[in-house]
C-alpha atoms as a PDB file:
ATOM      1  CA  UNK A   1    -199.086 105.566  83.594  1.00  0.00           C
ATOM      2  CA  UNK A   2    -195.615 106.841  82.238  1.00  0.00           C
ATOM      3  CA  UNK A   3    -194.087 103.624  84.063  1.00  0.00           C
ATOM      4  CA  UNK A   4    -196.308 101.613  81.862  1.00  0.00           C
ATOM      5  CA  UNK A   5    -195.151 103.699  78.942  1.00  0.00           C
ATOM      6  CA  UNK A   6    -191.669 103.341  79.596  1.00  0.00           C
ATOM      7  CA  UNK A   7    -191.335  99.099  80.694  1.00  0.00           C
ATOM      8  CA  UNK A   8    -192.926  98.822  76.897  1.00  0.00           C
ATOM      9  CA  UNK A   9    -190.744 100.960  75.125  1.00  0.00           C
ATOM     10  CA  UNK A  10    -187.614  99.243  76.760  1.00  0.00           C
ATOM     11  CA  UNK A  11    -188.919  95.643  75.882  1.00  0.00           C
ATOM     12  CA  UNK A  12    -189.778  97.083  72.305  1.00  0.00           C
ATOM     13  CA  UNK A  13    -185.998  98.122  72.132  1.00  0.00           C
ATOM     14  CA  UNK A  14    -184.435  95.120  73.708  1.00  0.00           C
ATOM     15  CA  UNK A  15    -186.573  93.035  71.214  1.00  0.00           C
ATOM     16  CA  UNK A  16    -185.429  95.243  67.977  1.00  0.00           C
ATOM     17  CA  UNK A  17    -181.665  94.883  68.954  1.00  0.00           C
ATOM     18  CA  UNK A  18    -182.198  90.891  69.429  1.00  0.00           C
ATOM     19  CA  UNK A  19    -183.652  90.814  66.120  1.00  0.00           C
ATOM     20  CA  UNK A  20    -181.029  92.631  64.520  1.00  0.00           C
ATOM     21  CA  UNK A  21    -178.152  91.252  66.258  1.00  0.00           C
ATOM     22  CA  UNK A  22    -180.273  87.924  64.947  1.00  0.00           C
ATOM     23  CA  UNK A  23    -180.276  89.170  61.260  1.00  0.00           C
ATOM     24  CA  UNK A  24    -176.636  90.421  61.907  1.00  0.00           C
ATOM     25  CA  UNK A  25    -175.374  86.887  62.592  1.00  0.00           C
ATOM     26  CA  UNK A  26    -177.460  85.168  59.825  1.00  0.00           C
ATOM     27  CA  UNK A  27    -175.631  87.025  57.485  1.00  0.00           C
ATOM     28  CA  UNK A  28    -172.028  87.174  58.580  1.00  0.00           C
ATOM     29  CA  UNK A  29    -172.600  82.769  58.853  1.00  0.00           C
ATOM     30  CA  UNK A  30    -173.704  83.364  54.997  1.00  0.00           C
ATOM     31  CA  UNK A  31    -170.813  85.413  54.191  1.00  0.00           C
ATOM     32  CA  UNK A  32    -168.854  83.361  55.458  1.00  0.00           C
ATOM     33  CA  UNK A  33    -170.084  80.195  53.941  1.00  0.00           C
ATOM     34  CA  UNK A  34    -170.010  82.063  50.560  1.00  0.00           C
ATOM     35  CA  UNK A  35    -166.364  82.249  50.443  1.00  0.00           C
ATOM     36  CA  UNK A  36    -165.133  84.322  47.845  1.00  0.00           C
ATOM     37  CA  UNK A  37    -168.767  84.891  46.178  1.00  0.00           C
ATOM     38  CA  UNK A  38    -169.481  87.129  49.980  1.00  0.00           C
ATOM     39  CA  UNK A  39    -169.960  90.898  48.517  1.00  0.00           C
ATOM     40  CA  UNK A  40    -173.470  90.811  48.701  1.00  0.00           C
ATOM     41  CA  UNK A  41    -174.051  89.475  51.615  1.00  0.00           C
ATOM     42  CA  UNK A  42    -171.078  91.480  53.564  1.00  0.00           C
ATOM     43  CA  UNK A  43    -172.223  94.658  51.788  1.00  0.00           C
ATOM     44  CA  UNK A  44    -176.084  93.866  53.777  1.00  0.00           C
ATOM     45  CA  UNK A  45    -174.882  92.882  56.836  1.00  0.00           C
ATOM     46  CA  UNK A  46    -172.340  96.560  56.551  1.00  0.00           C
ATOM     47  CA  UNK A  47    -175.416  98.310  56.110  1.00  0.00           C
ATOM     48  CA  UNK A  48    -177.640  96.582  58.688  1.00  0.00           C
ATOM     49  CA  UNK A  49    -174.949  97.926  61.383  1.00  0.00           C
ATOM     50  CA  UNK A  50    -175.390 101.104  59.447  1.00  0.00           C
ATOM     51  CA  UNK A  51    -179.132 101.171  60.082  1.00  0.00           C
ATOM     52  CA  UNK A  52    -178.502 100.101  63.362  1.00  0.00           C
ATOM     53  CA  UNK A  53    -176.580 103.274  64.154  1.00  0.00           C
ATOM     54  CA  UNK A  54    -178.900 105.809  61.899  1.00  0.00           C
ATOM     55  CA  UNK A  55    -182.179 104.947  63.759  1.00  0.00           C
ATOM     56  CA  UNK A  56    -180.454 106.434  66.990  1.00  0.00           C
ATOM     57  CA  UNK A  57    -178.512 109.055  65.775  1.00  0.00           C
ATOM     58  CA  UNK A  58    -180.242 110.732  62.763  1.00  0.00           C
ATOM     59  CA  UNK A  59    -183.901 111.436  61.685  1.00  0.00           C
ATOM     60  CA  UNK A  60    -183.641 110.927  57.889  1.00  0.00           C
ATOM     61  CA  UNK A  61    -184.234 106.961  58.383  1.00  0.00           C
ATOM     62  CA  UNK A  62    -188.107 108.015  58.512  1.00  0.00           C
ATOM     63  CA  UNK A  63    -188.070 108.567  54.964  1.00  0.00           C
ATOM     64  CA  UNK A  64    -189.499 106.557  52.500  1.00  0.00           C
ATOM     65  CA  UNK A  65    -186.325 106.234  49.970  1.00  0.00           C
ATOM     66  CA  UNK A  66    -183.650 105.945  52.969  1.00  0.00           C
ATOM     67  CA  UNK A  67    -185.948 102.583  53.921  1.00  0.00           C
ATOM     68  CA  UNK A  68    -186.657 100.919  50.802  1.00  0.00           C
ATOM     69  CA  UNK A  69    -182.762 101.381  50.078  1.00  0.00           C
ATOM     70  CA  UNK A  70    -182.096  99.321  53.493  1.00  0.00           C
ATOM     71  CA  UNK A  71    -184.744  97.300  52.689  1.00  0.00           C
ATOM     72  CA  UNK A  72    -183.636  96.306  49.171  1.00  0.00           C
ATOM     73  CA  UNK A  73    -180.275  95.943  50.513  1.00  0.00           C
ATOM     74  CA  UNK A  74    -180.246  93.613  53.116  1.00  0.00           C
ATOM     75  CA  UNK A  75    -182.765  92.001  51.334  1.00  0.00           C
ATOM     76  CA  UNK A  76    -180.327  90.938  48.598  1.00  0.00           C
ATOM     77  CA  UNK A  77    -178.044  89.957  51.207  1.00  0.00           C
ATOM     78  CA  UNK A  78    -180.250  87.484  52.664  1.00  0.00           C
ATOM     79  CA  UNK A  79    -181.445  86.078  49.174  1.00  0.00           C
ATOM     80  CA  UNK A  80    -177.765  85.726  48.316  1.00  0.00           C
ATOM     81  CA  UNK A  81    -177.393  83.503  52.051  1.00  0.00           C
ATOM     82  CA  UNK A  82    -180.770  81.737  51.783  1.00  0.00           C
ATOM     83  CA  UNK A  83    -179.432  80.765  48.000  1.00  0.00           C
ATOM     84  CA  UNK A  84    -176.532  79.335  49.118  1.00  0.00           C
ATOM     85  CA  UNK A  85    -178.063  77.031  51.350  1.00  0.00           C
ATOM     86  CA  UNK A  86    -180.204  75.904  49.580  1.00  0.00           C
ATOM     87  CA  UNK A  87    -177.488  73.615  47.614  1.00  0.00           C
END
């Protein structure tokens, strides 16, 4: 039963890191395409390798104010890339 346990908890982590090593390149392409207007979106995609590295090493990410400050933030970031493409 703990085999079970274990296969679905590895493809739950290998599908997390693909979707944010997704979200990661998303917004570096938009920083990049922003050109000198990039603070935004270089600030989220900072902090989404931040995240990446809190949920592993530290338990404060389960609280509600550390997640709706990643939230808000990467969320700018990719309203600042979606923006831009959408001239």
């Amino acid at each position: 039963m703990q085999s079970r346990a274990a296969n679905r908890n590895a493809a739950i982590g290998v599908l997390i890191a693909i979707l944010l090593l997704q979200l990661l390149i998303v917004l570096l392409r938009g920083a990049l395409s922003r050109g000198r207007d990039s603070f935004f979106v270089a600030t989220a995609a900072a902090c989404l390798v931040t995240i990446a590295c809190e949920i592993y090493c530290d338990a404060s990410f389960g609280e509600i104010t550390v997640k709706m400050l990643a939230t808000i933030i990467v969320g700018l970031g990719l309203a600042q890339t979606l923006g831009n493409q959408a001239k």
